[in-house]
N, C-alpha and C. Protein backbone atom coordinates (compact mmCIF):
# COMPACT_ATOMS: atom_id res chain seq x y z
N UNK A 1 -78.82 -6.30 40.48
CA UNK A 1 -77.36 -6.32 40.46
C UNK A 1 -76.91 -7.02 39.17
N UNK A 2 -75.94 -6.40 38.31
CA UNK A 2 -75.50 -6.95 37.25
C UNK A 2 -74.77 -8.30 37.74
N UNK A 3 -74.96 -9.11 36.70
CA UNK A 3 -74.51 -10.25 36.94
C UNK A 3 -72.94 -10.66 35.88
N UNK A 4 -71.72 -10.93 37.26
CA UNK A 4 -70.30 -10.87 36.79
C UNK A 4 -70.17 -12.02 36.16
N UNK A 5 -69.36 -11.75 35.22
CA UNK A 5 -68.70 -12.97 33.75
C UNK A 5 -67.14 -13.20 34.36
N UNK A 6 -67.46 -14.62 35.22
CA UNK A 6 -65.85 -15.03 35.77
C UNK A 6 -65.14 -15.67 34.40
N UNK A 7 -63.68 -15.00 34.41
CA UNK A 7 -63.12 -15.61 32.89
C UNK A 7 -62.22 -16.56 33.90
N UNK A 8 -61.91 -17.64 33.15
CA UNK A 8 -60.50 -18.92 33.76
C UNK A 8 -59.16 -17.92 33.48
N UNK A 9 -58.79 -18.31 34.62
CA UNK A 9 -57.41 -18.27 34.92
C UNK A 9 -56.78 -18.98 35.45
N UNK A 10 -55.61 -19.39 34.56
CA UNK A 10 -55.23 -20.55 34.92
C UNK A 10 -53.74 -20.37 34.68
N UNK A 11 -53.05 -20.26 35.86
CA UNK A 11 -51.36 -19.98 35.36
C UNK A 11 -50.56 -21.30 34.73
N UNK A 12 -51.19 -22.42 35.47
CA UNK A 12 -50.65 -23.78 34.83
C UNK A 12 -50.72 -24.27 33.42
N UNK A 13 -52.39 -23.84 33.04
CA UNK A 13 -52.67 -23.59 31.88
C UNK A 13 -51.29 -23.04 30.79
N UNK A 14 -51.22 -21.72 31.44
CA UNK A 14 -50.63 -20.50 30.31
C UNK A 14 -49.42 -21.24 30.09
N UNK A 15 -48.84 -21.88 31.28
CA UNK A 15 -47.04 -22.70 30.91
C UNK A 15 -47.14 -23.49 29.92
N UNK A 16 -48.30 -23.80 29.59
CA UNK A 16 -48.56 -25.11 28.92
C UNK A 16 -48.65 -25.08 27.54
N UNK A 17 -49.16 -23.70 27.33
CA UNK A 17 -49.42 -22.68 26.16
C UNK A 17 -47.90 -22.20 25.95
N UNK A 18 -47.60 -21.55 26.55
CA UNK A 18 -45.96 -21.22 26.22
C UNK A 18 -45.17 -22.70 25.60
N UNK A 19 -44.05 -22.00 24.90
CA UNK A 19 -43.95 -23.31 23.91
C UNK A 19 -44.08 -24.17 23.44
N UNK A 20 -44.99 -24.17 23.32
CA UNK A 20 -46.03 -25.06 22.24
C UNK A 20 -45.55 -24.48 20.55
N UNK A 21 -45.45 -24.60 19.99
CA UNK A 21 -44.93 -24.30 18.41
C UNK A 21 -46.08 -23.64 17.85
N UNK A 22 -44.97 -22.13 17.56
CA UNK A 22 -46.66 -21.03 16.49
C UNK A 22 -47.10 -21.46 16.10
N UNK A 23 -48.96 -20.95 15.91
CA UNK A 23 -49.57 -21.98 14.73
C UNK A 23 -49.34 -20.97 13.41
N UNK A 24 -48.30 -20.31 13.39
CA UNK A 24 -47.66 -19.63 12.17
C UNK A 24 -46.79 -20.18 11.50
N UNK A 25 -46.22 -20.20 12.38
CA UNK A 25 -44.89 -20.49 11.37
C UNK A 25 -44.36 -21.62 12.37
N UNK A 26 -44.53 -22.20 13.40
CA UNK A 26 -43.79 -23.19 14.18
C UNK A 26 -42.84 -23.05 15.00
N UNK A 27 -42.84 -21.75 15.29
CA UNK A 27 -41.47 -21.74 16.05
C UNK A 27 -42.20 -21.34 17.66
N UNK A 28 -40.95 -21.40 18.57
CA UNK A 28 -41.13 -21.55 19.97
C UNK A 28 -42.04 -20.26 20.34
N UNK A 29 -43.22 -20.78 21.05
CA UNK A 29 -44.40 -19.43 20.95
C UNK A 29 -44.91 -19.43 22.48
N UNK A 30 -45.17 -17.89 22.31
CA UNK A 30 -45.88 -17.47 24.33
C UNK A 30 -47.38 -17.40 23.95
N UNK A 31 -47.82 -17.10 25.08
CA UNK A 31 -49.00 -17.38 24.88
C UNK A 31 -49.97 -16.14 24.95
N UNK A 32 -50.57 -16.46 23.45
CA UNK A 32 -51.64 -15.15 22.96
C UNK A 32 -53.06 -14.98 23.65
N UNK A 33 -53.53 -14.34 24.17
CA UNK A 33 -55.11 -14.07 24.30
C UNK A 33 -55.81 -14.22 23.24
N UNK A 34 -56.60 -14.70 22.66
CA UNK A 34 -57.73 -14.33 21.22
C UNK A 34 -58.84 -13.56 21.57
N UNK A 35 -58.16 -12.57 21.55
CA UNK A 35 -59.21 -10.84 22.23
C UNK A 35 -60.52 -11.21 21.60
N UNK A 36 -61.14 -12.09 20.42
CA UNK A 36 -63.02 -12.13 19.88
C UNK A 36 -63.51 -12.78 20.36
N UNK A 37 -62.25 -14.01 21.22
CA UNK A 37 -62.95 -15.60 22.03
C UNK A 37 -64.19 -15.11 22.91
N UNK A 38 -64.10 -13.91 23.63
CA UNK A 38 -65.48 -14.17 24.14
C UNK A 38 -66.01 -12.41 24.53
N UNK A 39 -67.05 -12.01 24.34
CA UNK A 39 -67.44 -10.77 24.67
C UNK A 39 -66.62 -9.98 25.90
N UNK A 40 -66.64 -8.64 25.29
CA UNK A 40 -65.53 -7.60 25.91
C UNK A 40 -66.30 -6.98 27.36
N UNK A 41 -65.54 -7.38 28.30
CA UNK A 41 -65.75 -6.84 29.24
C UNK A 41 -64.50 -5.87 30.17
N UNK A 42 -65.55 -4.75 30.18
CA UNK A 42 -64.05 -3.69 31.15
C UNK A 42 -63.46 -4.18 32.26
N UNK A 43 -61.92 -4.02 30.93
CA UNK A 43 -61.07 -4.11 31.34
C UNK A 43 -60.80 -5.54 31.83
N UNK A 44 -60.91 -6.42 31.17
CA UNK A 44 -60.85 -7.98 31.27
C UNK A 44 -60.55 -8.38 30.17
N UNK A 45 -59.42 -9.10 30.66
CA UNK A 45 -58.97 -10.04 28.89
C UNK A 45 -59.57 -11.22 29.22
N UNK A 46 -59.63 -11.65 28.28
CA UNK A 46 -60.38 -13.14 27.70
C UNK A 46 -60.18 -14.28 29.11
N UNK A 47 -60.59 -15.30 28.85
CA UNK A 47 -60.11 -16.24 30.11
C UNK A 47 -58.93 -16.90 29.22
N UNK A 48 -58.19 -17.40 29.92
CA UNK A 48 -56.48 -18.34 29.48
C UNK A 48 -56.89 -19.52 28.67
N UNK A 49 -58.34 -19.75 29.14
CA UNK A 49 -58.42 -20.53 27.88
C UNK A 49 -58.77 -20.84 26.62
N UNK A 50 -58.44 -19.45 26.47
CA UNK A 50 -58.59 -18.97 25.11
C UNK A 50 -57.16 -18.42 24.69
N UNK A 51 -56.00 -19.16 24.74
CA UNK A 51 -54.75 -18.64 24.45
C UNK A 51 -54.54 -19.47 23.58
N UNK A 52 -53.35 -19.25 22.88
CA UNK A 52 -52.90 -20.05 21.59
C UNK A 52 -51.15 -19.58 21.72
N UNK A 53 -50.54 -20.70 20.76
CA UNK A 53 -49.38 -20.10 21.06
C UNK A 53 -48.95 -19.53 19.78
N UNK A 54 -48.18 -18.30 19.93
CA UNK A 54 -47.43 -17.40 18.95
C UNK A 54 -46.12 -17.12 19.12
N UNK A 55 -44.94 -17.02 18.03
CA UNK A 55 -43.79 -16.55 18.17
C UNK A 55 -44.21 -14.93 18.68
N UNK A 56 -42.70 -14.74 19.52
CA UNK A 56 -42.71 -13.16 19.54
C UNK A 56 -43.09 -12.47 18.75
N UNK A 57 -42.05 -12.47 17.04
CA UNK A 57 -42.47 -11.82 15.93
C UNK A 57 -44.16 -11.70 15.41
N UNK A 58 -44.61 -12.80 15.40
CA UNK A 58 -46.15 -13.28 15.17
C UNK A 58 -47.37 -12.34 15.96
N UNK A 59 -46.65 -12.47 17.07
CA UNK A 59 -47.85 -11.91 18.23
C UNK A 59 -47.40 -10.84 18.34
N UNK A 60 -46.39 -9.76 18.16
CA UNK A 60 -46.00 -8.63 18.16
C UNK A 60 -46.84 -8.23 16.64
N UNK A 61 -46.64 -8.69 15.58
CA UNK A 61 -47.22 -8.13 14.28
C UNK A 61 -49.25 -8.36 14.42
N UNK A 62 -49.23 -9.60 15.01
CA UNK A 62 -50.78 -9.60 15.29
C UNK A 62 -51.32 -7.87 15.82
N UNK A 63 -50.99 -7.81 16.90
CA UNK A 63 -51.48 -6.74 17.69
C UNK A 63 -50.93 -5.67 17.02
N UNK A 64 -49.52 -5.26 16.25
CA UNK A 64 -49.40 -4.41 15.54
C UNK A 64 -50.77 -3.86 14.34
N UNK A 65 -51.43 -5.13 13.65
CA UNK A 65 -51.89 -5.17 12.51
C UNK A 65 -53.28 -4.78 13.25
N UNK A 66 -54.04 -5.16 14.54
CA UNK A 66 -54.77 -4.36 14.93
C UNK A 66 -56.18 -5.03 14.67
N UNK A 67 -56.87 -5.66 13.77
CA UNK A 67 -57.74 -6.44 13.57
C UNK A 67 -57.73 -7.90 13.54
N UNK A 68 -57.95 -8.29 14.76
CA UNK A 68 -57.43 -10.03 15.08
C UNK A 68 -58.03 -10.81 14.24
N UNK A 69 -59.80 -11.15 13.80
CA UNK A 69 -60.18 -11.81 12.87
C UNK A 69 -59.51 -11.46 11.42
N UNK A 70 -58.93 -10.49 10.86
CA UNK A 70 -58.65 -10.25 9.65
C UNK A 70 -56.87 -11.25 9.33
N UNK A 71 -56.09 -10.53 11.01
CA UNK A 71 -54.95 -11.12 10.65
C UNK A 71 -54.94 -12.48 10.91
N UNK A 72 -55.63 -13.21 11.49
CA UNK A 72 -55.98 -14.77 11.52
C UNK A 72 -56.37 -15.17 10.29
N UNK A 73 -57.14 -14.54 9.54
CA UNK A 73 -58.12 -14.85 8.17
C UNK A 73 -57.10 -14.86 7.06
N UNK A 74 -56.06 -13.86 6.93
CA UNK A 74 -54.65 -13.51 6.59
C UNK A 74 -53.28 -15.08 6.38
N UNK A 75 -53.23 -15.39 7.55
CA UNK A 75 -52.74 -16.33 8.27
C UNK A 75 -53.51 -17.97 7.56
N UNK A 76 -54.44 -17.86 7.10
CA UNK A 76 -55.06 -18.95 7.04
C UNK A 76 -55.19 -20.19 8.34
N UNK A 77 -55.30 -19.29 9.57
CA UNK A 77 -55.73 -19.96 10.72
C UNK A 77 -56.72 -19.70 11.35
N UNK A 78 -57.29 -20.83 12.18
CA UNK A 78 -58.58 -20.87 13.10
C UNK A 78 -58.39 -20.89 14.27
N UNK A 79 -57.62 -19.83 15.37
CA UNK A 79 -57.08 -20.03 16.27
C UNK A 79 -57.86 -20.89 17.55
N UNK A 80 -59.47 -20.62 17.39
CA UNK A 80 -59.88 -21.13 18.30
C UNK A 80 -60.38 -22.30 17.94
N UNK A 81 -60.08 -22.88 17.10
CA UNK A 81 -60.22 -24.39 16.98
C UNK A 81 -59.26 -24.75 17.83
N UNK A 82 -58.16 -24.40 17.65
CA UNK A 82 -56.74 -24.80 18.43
C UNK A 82 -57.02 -24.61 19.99
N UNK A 83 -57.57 -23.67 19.97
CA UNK A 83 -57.68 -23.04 21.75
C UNK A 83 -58.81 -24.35 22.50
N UNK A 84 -59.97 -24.62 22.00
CA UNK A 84 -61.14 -25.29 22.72
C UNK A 84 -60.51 -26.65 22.51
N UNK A 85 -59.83 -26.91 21.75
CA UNK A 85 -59.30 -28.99 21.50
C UNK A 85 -58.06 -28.60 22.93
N UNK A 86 -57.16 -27.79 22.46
CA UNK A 86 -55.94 -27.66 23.60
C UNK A 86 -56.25 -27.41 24.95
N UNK A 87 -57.32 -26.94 25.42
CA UNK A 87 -57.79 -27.05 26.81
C UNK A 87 -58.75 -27.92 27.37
N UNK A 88 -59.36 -28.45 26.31
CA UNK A 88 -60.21 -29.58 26.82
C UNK A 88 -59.23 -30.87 26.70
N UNK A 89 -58.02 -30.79 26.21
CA UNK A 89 -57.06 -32.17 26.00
C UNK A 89 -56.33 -31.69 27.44
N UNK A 90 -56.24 -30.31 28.08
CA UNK A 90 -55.56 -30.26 29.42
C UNK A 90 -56.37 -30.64 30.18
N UNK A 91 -57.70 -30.36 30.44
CA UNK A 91 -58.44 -31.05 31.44
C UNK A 91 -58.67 -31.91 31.45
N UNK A 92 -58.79 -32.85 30.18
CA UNK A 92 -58.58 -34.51 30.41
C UNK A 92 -57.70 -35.03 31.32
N UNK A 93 -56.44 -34.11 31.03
CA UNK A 93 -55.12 -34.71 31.38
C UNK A 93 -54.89 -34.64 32.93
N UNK A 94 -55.73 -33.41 33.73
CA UNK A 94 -55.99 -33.05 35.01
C UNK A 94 -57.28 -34.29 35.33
N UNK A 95 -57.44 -34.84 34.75
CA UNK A 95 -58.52 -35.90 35.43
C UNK A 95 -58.85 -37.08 34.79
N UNK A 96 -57.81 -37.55 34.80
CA UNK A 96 -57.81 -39.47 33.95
C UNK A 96 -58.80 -40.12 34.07
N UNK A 97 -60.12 -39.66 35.53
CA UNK A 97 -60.98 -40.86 35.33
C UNK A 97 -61.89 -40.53 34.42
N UNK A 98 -61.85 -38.68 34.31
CA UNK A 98 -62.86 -38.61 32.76
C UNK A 98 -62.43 -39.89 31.29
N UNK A 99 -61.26 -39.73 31.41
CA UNK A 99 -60.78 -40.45 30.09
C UNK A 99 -61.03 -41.71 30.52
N UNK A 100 -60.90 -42.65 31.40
CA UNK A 100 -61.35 -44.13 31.39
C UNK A 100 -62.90 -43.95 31.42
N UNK A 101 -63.59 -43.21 31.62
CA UNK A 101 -65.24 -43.08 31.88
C UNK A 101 -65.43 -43.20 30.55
N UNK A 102 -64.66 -41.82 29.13
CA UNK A 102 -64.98 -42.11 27.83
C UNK A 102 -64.89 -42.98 27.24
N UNK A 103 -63.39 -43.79 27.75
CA UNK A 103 -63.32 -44.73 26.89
C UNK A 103 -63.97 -46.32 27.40
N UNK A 104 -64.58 -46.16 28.41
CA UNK A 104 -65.43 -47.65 28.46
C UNK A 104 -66.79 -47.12 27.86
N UNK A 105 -67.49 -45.75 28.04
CA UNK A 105 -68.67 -45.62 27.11
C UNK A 105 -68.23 -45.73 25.49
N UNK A 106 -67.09 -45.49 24.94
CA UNK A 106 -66.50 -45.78 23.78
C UNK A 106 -66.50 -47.41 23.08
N UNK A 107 -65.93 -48.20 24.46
CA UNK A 107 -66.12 -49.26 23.97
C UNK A 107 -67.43 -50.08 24.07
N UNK A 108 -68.16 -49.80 24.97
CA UNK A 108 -69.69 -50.04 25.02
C UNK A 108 -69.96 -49.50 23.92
N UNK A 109 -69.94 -48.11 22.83
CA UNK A 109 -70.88 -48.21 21.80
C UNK A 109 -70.19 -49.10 20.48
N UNK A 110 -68.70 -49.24 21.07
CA UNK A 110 -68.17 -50.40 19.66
C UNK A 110 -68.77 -51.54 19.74
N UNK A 111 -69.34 -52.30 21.01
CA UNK A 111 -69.62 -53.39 20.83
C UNK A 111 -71.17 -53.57 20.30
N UNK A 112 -71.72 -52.58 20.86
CA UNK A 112 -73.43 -52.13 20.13
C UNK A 112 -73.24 -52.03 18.18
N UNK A 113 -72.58 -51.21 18.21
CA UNK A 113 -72.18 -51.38 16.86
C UNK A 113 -72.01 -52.31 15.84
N UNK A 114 -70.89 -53.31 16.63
CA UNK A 114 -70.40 -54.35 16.18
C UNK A 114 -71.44 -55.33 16.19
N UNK A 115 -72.20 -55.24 17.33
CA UNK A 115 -73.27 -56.50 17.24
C UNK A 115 -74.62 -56.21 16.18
N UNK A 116 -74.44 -54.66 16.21
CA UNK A 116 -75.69 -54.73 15.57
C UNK A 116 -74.97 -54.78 13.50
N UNK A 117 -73.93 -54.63 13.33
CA UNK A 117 -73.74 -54.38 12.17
C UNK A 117 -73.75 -56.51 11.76
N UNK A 118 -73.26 -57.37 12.91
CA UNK A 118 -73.22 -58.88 12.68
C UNK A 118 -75.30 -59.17 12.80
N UNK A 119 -75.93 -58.67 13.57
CA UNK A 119 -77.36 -59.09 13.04
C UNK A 119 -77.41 -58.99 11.56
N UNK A 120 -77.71 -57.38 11.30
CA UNK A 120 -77.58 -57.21 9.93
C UNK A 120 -76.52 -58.20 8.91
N UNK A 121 -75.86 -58.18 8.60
CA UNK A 121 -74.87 -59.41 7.75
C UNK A 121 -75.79 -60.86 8.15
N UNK A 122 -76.24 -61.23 9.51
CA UNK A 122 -76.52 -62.41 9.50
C UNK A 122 -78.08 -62.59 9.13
N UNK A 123 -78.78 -60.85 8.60
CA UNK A 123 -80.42 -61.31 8.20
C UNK A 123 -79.93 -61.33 6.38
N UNK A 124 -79.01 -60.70 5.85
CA UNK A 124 -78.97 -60.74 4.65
C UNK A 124 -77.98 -62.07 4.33
């Protein structure tokens, strides 16, 4: 049995994506699919978290122009840089104790750091 590719869907997500400011031009933007984010399967768009936000005009001329890596490349943007930071900063935000978990392993490696950078200073 072929084995199914579940994409995220996430409607809370997509609100979240909606006006957010184009990464075009800045103005009030809905939210795009990045049809290359992940291998094409029939009749399945991408998972939501791979959206970005675009003005109407923007995302109407994207899909007009027909080759998404070219008109991104065009654009001088990396949409899915934007897409993987903007959904991993929403799921932080859906679960605060990830973020106190990072930031006490954060400050545990400042103080490793710190102590080991005061040995050093105190052998020289």
């Amino acid at each position: 049995m072929p084995k199914s590719h579940s994409r995220v869907r996430d409607e809370a997500y997509l609100k979240t994506v909606r006006g957010e400011p184009c990464l075009v031009c800045g103005k009030e933007g809905e939210a795009h699919h990045i049809t290359t984010a992940e291998p094409k399967a029939m009749a399945m768009k991408v998972g939501d978290n791979w959206t970005v936000p675009l003005c109407h005009p923007h995302h109407m001329q994207l899909h007009a122009h027909g080759n998404e890596i070219e008109w991104w490349a065009l654009q001088g943007v990396e949409p899915t840089d934007w897409a993987i930071t903007n959904y991993a900063n929403y799921q932080l935000a859906k679960n605060p104790e990830i973020v106190e978990h990072f930031e006490n392993v954060n400050a545990k490696l400042n103080k490793v750091v710190a102590d080991s950078r005061k040995e050093i200073d105190d052998e020289w």
